[in-house]
N, C-alpha and C. Protein backbone atom coordinates (compact mmCIF):
# COMPACT_ATOMS: atom_id res chain seq x y z
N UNK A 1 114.15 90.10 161.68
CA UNK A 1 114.79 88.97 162.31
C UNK A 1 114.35 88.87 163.76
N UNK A 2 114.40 87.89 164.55
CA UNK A 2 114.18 87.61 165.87
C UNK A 2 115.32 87.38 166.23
N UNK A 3 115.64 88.27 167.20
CA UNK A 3 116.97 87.66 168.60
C UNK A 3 116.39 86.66 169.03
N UNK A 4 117.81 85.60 169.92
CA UNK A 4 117.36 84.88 170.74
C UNK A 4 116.71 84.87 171.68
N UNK A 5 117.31 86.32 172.66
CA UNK A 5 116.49 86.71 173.96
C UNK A 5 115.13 86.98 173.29
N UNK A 6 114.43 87.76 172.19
CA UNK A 6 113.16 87.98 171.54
C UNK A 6 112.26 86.60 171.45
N UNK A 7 113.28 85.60 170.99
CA UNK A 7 112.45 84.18 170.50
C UNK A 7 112.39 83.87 172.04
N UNK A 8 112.76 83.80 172.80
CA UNK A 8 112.64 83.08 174.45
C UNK A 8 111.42 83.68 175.18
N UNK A 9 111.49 84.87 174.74
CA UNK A 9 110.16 85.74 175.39
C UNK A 9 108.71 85.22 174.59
N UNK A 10 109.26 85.42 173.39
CA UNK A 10 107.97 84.81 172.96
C UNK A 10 107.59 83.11 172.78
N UNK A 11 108.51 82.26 172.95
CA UNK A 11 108.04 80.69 172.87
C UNK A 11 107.79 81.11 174.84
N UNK A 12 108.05 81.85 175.67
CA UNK A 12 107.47 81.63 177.01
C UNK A 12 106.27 82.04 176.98
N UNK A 13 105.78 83.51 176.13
CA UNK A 13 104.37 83.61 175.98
C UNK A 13 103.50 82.94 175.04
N UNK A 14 104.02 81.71 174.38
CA UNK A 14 103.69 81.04 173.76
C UNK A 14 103.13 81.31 172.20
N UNK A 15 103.71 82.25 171.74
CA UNK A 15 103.68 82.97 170.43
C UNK A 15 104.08 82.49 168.96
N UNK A 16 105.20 81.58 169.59
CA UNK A 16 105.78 81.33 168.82
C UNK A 16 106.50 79.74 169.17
N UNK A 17 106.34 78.41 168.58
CA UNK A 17 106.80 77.00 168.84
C UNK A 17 107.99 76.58 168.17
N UNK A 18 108.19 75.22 168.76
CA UNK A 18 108.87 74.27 168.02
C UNK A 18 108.31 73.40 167.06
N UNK A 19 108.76 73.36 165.88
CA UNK A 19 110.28 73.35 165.41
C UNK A 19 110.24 74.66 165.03
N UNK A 20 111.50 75.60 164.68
CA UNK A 20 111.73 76.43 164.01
C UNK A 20 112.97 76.53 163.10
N UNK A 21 113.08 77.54 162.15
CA UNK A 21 114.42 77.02 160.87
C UNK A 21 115.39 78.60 161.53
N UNK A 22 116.49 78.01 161.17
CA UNK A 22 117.87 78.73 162.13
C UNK A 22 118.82 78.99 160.90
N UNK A 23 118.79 79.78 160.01
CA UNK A 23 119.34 80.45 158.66
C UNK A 23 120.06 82.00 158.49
N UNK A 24 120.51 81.89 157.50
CA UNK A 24 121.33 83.83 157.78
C UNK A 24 120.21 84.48 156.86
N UNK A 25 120.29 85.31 157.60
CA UNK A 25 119.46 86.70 156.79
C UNK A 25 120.11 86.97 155.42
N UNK A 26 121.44 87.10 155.00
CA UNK A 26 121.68 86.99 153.95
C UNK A 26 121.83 85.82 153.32
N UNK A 27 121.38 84.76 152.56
CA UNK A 27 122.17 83.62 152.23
C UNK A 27 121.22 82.81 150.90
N UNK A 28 122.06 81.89 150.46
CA UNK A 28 122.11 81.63 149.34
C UNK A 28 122.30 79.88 149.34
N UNK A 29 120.92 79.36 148.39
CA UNK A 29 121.21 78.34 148.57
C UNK A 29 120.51 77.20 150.12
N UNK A 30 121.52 76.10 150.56
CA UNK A 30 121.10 75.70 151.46
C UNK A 30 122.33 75.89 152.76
N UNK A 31 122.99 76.90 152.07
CA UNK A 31 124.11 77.09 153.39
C UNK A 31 123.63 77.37 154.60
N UNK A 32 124.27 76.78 155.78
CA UNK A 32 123.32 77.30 157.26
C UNK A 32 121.88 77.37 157.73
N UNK A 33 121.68 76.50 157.17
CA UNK A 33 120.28 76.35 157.40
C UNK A 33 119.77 74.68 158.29
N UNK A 34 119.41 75.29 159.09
CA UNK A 34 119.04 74.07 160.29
C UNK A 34 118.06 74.34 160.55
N UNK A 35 117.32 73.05 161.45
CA UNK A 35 115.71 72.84 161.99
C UNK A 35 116.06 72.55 163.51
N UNK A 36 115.88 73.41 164.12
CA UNK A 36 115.52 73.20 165.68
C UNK A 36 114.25 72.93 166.04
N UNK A 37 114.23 71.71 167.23
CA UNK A 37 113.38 70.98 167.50
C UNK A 37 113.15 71.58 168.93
N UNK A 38 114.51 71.91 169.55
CA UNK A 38 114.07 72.41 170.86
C UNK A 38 115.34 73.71 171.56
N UNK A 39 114.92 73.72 172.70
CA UNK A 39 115.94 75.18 172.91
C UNK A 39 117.38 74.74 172.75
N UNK A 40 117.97 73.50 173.26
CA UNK A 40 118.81 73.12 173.36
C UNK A 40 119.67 73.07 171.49
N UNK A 41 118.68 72.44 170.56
CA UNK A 41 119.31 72.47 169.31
C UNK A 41 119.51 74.18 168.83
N UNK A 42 118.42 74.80 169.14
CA UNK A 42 118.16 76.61 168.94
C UNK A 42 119.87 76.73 169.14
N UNK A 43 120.17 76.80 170.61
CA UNK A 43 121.21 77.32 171.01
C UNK A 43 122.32 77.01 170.19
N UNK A 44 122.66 75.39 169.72
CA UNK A 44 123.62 75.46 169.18
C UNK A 44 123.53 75.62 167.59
N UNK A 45 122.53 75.61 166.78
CA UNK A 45 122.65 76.50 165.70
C UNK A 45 122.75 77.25 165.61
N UNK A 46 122.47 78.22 166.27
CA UNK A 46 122.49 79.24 166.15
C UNK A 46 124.01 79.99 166.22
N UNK A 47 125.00 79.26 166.70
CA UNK A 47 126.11 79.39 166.84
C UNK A 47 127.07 79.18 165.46
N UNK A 48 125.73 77.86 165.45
CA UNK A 48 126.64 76.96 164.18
C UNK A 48 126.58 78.20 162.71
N UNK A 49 125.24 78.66 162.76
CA UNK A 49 125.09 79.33 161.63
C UNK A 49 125.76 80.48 161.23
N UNK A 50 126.29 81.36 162.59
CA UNK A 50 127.34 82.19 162.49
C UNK A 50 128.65 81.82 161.93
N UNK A 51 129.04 80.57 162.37
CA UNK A 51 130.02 79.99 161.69
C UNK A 51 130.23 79.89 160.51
N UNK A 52 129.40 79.10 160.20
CA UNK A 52 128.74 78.72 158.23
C UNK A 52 128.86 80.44 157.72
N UNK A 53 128.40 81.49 157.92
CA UNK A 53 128.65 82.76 157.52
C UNK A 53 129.56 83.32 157.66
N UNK A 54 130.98 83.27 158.74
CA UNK A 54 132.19 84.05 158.51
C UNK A 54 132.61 82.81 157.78
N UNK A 55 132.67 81.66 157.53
CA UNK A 55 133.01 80.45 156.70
C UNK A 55 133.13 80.40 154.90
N UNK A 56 132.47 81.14 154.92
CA UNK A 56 131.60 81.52 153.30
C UNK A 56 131.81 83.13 152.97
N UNK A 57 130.99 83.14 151.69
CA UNK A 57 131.06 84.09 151.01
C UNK A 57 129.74 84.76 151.70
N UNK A 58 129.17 84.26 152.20
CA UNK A 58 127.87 85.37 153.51
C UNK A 58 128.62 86.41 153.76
N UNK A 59 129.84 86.01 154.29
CA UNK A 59 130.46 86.92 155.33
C UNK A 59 130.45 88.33 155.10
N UNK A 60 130.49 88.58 153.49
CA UNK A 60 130.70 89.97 152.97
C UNK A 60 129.19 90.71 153.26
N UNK A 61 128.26 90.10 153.43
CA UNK A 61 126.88 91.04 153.70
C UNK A 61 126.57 90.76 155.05
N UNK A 62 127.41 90.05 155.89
CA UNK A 62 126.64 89.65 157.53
C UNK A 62 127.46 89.96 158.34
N UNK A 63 128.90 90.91 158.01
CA UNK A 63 130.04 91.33 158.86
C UNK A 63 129.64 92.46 159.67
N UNK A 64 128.73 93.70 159.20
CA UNK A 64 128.37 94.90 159.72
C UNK A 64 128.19 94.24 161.27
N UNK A 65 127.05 93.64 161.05
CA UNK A 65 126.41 93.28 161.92
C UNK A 65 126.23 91.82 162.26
N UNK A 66 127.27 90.93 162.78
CA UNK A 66 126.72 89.53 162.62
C UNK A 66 125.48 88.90 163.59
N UNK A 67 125.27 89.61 164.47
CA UNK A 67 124.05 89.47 165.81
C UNK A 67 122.84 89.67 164.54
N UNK A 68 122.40 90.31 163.97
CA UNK A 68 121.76 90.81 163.01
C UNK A 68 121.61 89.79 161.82
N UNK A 69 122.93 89.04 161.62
CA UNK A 69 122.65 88.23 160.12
C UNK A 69 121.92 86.97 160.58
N UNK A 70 121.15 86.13 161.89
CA UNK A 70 121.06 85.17 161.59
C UNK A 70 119.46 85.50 161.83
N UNK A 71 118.83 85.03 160.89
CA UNK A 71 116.65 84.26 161.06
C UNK A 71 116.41 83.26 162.26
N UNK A 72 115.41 83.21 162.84
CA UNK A 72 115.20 82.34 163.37
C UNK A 72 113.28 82.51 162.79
N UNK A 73 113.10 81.63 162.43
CA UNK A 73 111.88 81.55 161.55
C UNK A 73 111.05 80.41 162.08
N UNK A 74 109.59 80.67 162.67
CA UNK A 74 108.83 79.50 162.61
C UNK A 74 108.16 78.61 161.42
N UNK A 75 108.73 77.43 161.60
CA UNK A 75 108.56 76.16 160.63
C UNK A 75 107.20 76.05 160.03
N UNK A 76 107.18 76.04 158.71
CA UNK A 76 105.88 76.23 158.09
C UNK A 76 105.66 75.08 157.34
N UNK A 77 104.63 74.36 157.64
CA UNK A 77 104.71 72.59 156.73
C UNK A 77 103.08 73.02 155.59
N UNK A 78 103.46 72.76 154.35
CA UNK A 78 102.94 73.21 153.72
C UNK A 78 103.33 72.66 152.10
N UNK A 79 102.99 73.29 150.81
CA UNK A 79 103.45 73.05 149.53
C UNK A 79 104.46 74.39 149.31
N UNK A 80 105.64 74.14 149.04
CA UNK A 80 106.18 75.06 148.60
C UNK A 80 106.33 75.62 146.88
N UNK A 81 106.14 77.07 146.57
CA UNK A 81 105.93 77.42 145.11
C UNK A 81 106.96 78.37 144.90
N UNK A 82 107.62 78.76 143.56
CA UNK A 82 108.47 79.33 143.40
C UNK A 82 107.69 80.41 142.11
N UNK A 83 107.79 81.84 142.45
CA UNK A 83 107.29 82.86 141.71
C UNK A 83 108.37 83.41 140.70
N UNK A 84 108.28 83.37 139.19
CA UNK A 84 108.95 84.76 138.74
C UNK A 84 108.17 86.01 138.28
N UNK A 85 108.02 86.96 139.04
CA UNK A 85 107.34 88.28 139.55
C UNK A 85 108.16 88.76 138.40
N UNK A 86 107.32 89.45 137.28
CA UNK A 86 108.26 89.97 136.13
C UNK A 86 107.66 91.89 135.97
N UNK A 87 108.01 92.49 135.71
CA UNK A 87 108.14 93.87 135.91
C UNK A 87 108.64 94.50 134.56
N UNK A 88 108.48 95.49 133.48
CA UNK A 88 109.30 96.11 132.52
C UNK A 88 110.24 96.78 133.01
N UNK A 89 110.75 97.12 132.07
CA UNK A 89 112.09 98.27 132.75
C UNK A 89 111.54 100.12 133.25
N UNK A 90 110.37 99.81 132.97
CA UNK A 90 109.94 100.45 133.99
C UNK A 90 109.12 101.02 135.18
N UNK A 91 108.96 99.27 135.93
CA UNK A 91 108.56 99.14 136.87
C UNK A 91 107.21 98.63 136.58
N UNK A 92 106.58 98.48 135.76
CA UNK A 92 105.32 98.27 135.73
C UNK A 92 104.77 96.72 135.33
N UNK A 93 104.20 96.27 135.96
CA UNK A 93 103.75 94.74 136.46
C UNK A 93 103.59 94.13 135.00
N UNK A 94 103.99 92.52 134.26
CA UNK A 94 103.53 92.41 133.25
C UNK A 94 103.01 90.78 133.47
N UNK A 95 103.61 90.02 134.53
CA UNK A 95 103.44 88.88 134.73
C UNK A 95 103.68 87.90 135.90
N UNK A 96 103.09 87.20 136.56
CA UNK A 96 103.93 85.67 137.57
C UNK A 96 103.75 84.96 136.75
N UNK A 97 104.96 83.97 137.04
CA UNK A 97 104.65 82.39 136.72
C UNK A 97 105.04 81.53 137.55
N UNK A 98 104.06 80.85 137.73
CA UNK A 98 103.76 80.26 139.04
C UNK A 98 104.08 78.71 138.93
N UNK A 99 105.05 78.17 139.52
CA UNK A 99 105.87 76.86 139.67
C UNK A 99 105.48 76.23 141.08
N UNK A 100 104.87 74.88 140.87
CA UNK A 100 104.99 74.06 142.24
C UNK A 100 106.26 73.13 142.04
N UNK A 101 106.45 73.17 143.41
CA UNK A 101 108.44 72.77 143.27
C UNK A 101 107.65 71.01 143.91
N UNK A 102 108.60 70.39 142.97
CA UNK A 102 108.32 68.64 143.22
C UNK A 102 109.56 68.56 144.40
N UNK A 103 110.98 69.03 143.82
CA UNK A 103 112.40 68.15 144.43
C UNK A 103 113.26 69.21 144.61
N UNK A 104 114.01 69.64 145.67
CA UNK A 104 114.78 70.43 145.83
C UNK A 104 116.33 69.80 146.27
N UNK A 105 117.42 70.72 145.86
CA UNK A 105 118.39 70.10 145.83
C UNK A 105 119.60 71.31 146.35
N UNK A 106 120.33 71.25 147.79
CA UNK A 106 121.21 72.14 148.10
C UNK A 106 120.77 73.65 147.90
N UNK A 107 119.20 73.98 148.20
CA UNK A 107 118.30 75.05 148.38
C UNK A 107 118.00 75.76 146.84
N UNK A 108 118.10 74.68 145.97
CA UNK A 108 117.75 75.05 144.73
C UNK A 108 116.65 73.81 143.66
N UNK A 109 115.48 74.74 143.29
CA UNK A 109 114.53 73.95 142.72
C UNK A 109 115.02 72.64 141.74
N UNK A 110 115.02 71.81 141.55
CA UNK A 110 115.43 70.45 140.92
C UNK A 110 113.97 70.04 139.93
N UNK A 111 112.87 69.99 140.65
CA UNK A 111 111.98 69.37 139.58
C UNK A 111 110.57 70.52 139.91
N UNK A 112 109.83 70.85 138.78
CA UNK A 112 108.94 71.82 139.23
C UNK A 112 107.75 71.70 138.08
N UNK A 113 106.96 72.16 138.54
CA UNK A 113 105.27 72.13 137.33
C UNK A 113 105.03 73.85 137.30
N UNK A 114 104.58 73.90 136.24
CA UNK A 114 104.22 75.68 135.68
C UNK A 114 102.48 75.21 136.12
N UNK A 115 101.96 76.24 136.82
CA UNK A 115 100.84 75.81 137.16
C UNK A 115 100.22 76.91 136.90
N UNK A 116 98.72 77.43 136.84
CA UNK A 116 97.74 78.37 136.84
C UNK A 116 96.95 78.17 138.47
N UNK A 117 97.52 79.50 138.79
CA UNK A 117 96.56 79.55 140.19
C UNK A 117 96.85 81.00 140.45
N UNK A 118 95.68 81.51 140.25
CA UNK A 118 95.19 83.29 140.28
C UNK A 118 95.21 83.69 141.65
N UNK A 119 94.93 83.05 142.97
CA UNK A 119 95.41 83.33 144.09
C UNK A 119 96.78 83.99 144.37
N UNK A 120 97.67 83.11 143.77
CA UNK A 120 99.00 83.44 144.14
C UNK A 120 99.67 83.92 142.76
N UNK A 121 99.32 84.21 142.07
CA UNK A 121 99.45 85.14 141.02
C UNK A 121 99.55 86.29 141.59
N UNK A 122 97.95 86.58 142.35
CA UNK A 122 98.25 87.49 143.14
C UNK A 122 98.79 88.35 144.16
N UNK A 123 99.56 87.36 144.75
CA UNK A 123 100.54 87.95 145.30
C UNK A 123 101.64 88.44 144.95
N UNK A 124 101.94 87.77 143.56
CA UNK A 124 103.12 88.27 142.90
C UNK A 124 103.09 89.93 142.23
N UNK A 125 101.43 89.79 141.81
CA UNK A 125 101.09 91.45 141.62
C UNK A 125 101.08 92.04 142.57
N UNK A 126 100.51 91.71 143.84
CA UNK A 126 101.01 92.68 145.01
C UNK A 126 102.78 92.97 146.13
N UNK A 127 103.47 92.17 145.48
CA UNK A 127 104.88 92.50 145.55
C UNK A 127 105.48 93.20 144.45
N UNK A 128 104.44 93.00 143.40
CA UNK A 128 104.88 94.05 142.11
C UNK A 128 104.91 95.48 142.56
N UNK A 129 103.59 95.68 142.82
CA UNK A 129 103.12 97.11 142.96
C UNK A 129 103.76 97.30 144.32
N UNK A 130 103.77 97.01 145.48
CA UNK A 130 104.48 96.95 146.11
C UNK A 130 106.20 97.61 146.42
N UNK A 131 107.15 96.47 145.42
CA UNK A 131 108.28 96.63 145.59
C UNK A 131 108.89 97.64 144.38
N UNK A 132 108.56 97.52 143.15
CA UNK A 132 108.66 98.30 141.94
C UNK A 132 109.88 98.01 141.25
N UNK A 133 110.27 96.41 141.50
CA UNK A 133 111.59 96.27 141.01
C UNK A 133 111.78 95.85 139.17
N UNK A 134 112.81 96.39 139.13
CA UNK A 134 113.08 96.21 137.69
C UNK A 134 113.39 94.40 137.08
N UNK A 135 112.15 94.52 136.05
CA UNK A 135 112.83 92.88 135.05
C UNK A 135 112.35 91.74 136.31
N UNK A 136 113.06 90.71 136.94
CA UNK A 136 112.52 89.62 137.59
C UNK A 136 112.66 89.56 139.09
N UNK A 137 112.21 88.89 139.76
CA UNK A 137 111.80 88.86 141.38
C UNK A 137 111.36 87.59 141.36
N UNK A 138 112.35 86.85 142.13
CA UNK A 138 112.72 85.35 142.03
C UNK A 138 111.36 85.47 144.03
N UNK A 139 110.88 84.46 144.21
CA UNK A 139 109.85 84.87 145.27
C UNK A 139 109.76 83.16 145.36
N UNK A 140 109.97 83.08 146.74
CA UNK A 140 109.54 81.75 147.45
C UNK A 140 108.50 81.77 148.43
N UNK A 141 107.27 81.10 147.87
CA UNK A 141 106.57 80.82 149.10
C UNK A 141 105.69 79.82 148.94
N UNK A 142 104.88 79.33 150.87
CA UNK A 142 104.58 78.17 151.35
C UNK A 142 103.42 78.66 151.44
N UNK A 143 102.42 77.44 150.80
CA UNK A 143 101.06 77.63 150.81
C UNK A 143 100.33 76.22 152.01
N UNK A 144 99.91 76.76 153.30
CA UNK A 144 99.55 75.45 154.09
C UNK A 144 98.13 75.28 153.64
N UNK A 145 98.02 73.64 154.73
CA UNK A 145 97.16 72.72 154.47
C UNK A 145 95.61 73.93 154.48
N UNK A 146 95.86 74.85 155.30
CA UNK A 146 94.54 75.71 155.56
C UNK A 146 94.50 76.45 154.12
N UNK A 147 95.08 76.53 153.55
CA UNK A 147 95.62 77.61 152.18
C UNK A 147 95.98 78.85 152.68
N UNK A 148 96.60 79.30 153.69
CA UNK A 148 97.52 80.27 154.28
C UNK A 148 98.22 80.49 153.42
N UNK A 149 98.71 81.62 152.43
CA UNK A 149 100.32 81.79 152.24
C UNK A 149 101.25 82.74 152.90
N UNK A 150 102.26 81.89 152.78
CA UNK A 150 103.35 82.71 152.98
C UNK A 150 104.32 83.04 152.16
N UNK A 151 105.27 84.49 152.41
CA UNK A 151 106.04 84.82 151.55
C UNK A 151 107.35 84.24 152.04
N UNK A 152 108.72 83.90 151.62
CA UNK A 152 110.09 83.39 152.34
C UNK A 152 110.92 83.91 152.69
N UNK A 153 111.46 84.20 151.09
CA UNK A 153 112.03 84.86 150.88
C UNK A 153 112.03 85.71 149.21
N UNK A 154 112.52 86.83 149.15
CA UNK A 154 112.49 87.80 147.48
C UNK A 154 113.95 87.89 147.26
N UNK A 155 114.23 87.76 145.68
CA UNK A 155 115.35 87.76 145.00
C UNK A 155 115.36 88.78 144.18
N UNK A 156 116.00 89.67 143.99
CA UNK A 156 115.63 90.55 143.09
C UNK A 156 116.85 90.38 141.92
N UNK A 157 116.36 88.95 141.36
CA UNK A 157 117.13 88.56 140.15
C UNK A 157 116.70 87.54 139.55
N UNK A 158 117.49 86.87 138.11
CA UNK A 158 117.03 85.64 137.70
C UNK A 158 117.80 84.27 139.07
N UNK A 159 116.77 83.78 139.31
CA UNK A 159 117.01 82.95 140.25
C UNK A 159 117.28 81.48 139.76
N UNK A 160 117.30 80.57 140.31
CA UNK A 160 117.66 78.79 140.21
C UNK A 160 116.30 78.80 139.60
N UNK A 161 115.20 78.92 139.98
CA UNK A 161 114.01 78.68 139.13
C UNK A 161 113.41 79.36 137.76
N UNK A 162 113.97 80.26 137.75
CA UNK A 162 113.74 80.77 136.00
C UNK A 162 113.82 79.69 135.30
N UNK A 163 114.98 78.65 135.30
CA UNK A 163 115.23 77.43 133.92
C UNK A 163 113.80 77.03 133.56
N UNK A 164 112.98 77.36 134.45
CA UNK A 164 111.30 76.19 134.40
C UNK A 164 110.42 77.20 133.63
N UNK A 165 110.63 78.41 133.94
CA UNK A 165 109.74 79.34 133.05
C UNK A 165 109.77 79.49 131.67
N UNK A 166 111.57 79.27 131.31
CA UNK A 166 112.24 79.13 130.11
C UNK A 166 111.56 77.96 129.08
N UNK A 167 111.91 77.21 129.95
CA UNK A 167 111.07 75.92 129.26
C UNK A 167 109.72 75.81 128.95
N UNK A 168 109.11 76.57 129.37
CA UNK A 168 107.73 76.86 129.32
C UNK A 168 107.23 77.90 128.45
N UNK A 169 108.06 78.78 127.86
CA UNK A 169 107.89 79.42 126.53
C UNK A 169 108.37 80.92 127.26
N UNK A 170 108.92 81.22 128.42
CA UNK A 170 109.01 82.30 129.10
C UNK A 170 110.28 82.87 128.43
N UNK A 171 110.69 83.69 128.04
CA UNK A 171 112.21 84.49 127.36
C UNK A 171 112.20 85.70 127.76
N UNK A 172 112.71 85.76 129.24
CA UNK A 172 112.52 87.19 129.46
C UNK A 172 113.84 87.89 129.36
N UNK A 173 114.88 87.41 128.99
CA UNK A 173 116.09 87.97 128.55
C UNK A 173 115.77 88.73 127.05
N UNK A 174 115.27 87.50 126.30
CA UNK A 174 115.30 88.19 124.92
C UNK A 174 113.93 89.64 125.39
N UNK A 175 113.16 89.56 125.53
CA UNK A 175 112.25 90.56 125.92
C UNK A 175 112.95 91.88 126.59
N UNK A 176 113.93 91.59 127.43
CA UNK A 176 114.38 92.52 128.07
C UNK A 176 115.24 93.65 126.71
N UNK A 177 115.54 92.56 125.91
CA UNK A 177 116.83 93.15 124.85
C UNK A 177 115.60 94.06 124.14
N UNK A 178 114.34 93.19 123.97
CA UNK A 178 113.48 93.98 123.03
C UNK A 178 113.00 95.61 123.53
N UNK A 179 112.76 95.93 125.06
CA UNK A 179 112.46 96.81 125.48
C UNK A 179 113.61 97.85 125.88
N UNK A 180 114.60 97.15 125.91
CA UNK A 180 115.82 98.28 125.40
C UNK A 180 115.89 98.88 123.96
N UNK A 181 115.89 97.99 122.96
CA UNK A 181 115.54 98.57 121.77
C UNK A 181 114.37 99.21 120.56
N UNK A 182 113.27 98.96 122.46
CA UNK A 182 112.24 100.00 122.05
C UNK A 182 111.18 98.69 120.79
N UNK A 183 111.33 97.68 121.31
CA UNK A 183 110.65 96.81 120.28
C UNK A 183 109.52 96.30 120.89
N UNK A 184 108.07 95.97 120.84
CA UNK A 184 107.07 95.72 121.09
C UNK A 184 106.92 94.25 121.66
N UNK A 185 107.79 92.88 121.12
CA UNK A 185 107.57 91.76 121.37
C UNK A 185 108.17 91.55 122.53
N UNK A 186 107.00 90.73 123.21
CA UNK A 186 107.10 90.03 124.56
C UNK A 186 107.47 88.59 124.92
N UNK A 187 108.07 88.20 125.37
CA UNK A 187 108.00 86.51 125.53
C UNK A 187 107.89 86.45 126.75
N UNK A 188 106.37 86.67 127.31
CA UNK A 188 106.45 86.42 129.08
C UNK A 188 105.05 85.87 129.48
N UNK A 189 104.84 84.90 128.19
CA UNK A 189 103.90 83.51 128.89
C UNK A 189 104.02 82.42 128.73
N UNK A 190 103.46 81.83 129.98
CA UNK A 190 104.18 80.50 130.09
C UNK A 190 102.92 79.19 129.67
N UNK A 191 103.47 78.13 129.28
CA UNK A 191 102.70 77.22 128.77
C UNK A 191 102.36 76.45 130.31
N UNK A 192 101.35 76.17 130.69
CA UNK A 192 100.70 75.89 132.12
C UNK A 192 100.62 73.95 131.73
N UNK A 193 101.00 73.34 132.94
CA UNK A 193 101.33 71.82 132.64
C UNK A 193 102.25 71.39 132.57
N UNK A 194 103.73 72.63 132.10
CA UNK A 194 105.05 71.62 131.79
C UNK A 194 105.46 71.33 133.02
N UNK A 195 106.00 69.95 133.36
CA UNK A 195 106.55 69.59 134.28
C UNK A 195 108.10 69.32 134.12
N UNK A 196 109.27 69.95 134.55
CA UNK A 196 110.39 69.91 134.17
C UNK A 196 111.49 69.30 135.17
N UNK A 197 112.46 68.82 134.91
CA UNK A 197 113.77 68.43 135.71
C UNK A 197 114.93 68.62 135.36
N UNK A 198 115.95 69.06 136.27
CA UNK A 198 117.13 69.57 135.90
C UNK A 198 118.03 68.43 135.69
N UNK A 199 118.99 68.38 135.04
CA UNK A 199 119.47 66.73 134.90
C UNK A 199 121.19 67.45 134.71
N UNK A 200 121.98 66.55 135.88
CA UNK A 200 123.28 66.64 135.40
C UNK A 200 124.09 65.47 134.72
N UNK A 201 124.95 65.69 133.97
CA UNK A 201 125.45 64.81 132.88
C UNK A 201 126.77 64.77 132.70
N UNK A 202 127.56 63.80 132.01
CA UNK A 202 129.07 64.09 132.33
C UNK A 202 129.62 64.50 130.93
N UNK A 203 130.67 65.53 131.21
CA UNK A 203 131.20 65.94 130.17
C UNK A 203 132.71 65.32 130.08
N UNK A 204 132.86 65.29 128.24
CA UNK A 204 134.34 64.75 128.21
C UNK A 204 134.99 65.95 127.74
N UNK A 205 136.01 66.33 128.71
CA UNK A 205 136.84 68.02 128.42
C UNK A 205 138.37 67.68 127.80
N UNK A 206 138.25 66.56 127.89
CA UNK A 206 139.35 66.37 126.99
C UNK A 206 140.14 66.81 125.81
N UNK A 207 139.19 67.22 125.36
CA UNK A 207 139.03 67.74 123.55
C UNK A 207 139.61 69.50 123.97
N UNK A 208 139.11 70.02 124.95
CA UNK A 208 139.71 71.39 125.55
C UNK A 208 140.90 71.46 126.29
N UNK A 209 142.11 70.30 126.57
CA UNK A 209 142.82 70.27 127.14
C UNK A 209 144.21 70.72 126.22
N UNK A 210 145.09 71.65 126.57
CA UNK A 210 146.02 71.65 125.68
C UNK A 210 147.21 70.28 125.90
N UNK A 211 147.63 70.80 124.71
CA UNK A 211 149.01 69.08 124.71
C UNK A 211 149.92 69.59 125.99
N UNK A 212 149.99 70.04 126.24
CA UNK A 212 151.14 70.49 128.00
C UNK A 212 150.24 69.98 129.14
N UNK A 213 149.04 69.94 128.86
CA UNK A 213 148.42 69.52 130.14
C UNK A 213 147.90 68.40 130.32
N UNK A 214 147.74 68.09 131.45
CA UNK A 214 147.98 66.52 131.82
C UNK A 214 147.22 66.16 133.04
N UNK A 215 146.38 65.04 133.51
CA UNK A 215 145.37 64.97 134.57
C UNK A 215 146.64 64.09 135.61
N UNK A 216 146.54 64.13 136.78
CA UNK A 216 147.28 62.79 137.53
C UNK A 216 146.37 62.37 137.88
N UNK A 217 146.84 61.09 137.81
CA UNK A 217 146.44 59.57 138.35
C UNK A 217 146.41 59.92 139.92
């Protein structure tokens, strides 16, 4: 993380610019997350974002230390891709699948394409070998106009973007059940091209309501 006094030293030695993103080190989603344009906005997000974290359910991983829980991150304009970094149960690398994110929604993927690109495949094998985590590793990152990548942030779980891998022939739940029971079949490739969207819809719960209960007007 960068302190403020840290970020001041370095936008004076010119290391580091405007805009930059003002987020908690722990967090989830699009909670607390702001774009500073200049010192003046810096200052007061940065306030703000402490807030948004004793506000929330942050609070339980950013209390030790709250000076400590907030990012201050330079702004990266670029394509953003969403990795699931897949691993056996015991540790050993078996797959990425590699998603370009179309639409994002409250810091969670909304519309996305399963794509083939061995570049950044590779990175997902080198956070494999790397990190050695068990089953999935949810991995966000920005690829710029130069083809720079960057890493964001790592999840070390099924994340908002798994639904796209799923759809794509990916079953790494059932796989997981199989390598607990010592069974050979894999379901951890993905069909390259699907383009998917999450769609919400209205439900009638009516039918689940007991006769005592009652909606008000």
């Amino acid at each position: 993380y960068i302190k403020k006094e840290t970020f001041y030293e370095d936008y004076n030695n010119m290391k580091i610019e405007f805009p930059v993103i003002v987020k908690p080190r722990w967090g989830m989603g699009s909670i607390g997350v702001y774009v500073a344009d200049n010192i003046e906005e810096l200052n007061v997000f940065y306030e703000k974002v402490k807030r948004d974290i004793l506000s929330s359910y942050l609070k339980y991983e950013s209390n030790q230390d709250l000076d400590k829980a907030v990012l201050i991150q330079q702004m990266i304009k670029g394509q953003e891709y969403g990795l699931d970094v897949i691993n056996d149960l015991n540790c050993n690398y078996k797959n990425t699948i590699v998603r370009m994110k179309y639409a994002m929604r409250s810091g969670e993927t909304d519309c996305a394409l399963i794509v083939d690109d061995n570049r950044i495949k590779s990175v997902g094998e080198n956070l494999s070998f790397a990190l050695k985590h068990i089953a999935n590793l949810d991995c966000d990152i920005f690829v710029t106009a130069n083809n720079d990548i960057y890493v964001l942030e790592l999840n070390a779980r099924f994340g908002g973007g798994y639904p796209f891998s799923h759809i794509a022939g990916v079953n790494l739940p059932k796989t997981i059940i199989n390598w607990l029971s010592n069974k050979p079949e894999e379901y951890l490739s993905a069909k390259i091209g699907v383009l998917a969207q999450k769609d919400i819809s209205m439900l009638d719960i009516s039918k689940y309501m007991c006769e005592n209960d009652h909606v008000k007007k």
